[in-house]
Protein backbone atom coordinates (compact mmCIF):
# COMPACT_ATOMS: atom_id res chain seq x y z
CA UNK A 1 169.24 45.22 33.15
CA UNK A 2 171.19 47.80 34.27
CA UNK A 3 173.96 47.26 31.53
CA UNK A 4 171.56 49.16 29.04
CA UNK A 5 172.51 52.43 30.95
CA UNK A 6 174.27 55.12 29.02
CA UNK A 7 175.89 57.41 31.22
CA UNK A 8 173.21 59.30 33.50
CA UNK A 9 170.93 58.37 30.92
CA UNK A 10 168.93 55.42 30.40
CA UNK A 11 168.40 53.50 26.87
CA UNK A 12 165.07 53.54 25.08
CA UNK A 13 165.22 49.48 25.34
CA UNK A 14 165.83 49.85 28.70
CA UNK A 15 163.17 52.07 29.39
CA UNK A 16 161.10 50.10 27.36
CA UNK A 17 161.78 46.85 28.62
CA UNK A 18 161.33 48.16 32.26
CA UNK A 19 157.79 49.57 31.01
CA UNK A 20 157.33 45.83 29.74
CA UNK A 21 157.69 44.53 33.24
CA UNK A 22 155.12 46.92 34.65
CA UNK A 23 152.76 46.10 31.80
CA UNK A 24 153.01 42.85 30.07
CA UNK A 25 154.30 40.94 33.10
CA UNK A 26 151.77 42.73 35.71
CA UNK A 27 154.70 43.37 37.80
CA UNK A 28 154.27 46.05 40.52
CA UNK A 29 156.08 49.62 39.48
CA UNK A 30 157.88 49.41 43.03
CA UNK A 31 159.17 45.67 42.70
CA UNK A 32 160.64 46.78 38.80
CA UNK A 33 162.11 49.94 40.22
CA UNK A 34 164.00 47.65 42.80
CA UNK A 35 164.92 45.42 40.19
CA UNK A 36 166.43 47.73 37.83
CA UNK A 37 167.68 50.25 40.55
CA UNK A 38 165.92 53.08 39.60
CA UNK A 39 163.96 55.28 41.63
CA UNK A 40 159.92 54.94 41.52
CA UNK A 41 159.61 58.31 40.56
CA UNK A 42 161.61 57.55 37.04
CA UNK A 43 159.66 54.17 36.15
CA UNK A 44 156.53 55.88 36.89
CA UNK A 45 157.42 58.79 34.26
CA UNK A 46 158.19 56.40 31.71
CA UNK A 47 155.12 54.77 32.44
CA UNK A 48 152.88 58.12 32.22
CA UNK A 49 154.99 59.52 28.97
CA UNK A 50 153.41 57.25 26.41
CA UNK A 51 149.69 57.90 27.97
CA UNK A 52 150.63 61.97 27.91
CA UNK A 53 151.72 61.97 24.50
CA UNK A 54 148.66 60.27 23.53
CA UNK A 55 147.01 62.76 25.36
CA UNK A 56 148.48 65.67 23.59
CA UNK A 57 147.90 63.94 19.97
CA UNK A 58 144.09 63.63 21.09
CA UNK A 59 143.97 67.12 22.10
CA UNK A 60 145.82 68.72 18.97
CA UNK A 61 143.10 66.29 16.92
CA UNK A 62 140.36 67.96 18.75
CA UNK A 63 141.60 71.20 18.14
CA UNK A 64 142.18 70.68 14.21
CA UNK A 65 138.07 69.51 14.40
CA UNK A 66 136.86 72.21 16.12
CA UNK A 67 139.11 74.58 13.60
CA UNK A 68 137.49 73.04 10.60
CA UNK A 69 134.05 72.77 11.93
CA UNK A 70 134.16 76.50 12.96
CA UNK A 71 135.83 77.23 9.53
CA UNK A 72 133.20 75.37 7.84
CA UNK A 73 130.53 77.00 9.71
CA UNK A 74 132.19 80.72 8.96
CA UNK A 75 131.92 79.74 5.34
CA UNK A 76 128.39 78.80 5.63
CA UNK A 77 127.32 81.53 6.98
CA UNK A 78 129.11 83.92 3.86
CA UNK A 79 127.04 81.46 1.48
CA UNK A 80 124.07 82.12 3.28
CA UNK A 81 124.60 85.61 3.19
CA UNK A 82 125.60 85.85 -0.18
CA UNK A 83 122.47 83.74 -0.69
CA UNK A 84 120.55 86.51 1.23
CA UNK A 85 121.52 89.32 -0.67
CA UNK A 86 120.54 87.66 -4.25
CA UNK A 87 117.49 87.02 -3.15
CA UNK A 88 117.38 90.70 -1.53
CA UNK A 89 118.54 91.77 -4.56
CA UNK A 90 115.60 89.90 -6.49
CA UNK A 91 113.01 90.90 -4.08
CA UNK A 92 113.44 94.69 -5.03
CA UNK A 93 113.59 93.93 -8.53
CA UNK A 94 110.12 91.84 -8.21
CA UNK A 95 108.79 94.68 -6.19
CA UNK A 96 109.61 97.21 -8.56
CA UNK A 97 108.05 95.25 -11.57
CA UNK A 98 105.09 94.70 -9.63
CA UNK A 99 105.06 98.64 -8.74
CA UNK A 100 105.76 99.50 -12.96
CA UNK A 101 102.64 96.92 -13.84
CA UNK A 102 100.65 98.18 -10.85
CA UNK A 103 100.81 101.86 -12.33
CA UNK A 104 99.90 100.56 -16.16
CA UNK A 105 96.69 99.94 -14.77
């Protein structure tokens, strides 16, 4: 495998493929490391990179619900207030009728 190298850098196939070995095959992340000639520490952060960006997709998701449920909670609470002062508004007016009829008595 280690013809996929590029310079100090390793190919995504080659990364991938070593991932493979870990995953698919149920090969041991120390056996593959030997294999390939990299150290453990490598193979296990190729192994952990998929899993963290999944974590950080998950996390951003979570943050876009919570910033649309609290938007959508900020804008019913103005509704409910606009609500409020209509029927505010309507109150007085009722109460003031009922004071103009009260007094025609």
């Amino acid at each position: 495998m280690s013809n996929y190298r590029q310079g100090h850098r390793y190919s995504e196939k080659f990364k991938s493929d070593a991932v493979r070995m870990v995953i698919t095959e149920k090969q041991s992340p120390r056996v593959v490391a030997d294999t390939i000639e990299v150290k453990i520490s490598v193979l296990n952060d190729w192994l952990v990179a998929p899993l963290i960006a999944e974590l950080q997709k998950a996390e951003d998701k979570i943050i876009n619900l919570e910033d649309e449920l609290n938007k959508t909670a900020d804008e019913r609470v103005r509704e409910l207030q606009e609500e409020n002062q209509i029927l505010s508004e309507q109150i007085d007016t009722l109460k003031k009728t009922v004071g103009i009829f009260s007094q025609r008595k």
